[in-house]
Protein backbone atom coordinates (compact mmCIF):
# COMPACT_ATOMS: atom_id res chain seq x y z
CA UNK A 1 12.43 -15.92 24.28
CA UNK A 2 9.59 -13.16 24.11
CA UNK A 3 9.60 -11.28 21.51
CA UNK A 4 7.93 -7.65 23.32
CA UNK A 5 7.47 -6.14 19.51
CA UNK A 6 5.68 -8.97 17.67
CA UNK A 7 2.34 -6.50 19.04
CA UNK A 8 3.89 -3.44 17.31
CA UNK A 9 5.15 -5.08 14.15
CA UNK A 10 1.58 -6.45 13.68
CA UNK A 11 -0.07 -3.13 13.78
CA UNK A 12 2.65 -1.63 11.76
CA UNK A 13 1.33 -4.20 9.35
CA UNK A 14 -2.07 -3.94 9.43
CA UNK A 15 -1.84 0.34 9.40
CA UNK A 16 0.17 -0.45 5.87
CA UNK A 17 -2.45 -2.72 4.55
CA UNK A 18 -4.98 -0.33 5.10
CA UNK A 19 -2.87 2.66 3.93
CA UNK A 20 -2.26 1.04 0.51
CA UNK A 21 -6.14 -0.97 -0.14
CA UNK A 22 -8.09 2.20 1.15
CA UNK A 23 -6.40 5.40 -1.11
CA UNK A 24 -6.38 2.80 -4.46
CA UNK A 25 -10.46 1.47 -3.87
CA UNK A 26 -11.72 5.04 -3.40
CA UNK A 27 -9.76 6.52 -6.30
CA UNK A 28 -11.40 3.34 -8.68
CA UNK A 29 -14.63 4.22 -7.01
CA UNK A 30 -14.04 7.63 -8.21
CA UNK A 31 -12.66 6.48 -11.78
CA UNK A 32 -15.75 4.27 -12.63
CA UNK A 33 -18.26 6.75 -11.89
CA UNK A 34 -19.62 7.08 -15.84
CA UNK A 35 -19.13 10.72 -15.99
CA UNK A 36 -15.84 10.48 -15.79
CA UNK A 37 -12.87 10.28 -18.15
CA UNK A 38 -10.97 7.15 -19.63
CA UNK A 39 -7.78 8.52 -18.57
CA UNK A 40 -8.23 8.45 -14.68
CA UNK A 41 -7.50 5.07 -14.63
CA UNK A 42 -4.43 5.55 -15.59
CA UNK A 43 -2.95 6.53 -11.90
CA UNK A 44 -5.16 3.18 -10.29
CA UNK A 45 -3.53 0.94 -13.16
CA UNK A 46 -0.22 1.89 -12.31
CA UNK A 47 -0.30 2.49 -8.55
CA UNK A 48 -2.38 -0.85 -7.88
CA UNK A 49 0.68 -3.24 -8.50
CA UNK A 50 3.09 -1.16 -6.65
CA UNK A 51 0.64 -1.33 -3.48
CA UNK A 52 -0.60 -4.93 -3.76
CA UNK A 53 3.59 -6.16 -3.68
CA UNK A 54 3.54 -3.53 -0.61
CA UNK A 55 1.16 -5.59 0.77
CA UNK A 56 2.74 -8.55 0.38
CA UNK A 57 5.67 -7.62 2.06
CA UNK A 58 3.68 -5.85 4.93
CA UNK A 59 1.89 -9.54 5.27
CA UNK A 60 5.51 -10.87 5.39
CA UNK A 61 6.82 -8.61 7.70
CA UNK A 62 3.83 -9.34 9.89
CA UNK A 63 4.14 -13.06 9.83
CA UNK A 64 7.65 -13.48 10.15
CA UNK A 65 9.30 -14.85 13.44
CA UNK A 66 12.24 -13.15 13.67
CA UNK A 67 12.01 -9.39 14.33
CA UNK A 68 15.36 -8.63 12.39
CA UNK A 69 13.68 -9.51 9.11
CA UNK A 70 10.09 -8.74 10.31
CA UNK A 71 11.54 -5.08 10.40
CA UNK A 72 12.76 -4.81 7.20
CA UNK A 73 9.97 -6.36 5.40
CA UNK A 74 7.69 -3.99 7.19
CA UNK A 75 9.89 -1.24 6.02
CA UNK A 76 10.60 -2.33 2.42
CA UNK A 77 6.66 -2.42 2.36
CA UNK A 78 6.40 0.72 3.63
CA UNK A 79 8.96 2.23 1.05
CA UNK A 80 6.56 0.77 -1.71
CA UNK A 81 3.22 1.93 -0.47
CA UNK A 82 4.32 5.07 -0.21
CA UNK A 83 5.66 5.41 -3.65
CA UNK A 84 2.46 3.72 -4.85
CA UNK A 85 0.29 6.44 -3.07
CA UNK A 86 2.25 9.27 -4.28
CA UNK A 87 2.30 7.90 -8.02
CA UNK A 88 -1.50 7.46 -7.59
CA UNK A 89 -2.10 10.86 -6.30
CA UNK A 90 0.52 12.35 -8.21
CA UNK A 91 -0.74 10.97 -11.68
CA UNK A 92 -4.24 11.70 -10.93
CA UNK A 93 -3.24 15.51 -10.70
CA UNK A 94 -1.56 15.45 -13.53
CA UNK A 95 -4.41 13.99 -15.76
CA UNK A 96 -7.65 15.92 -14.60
């Protein structure tokens, strides 16, 4: 049987990687520059775990073979990043 959204679910994927690597790297780069405070960490420490198990399930949802469970790996994932990007942005407004 062909599967016609194995294309779709792997972009899905790969746009969810990206949106939860790329928003946590710049806001570290941004956090170790040395004139910066201690506390803006804070927002990469706690948003960094709740995007990396995003990412696992996005990699999941990518490489599974059914499309049933591909789906709602892709979405749990997305449910996480999400909350991880908020938390990070969120957080970071908060402390500076």
């Amino acid at each position: 049987m062909d599967d016609t959204t194995r294309q779709l679910r792997w972009f899905v994927g790969l746009l969810l990687v990206f949106l939860a690597v790329a928003p946590v790297a710049g806001l570290a780069l941004v956090a170790s520059d040395p004139g910066a405070a201690d506390k803006e960490w804070i927002s990469v420490f706690v948003a960094a775990p709740i995007n990396l198990v995003g990412v696992v399930f996005a990699v999941g949802g990518m490489l599974a073979a059914e499309p049933r469970s591909s789906g709602l790996r892709l979405s749990i994932a997305a449910v996480l990043i999400v909350l991880g990007d908020v938390l990070l942005y969120g957080i970071r407004a908060l402390v500076v």
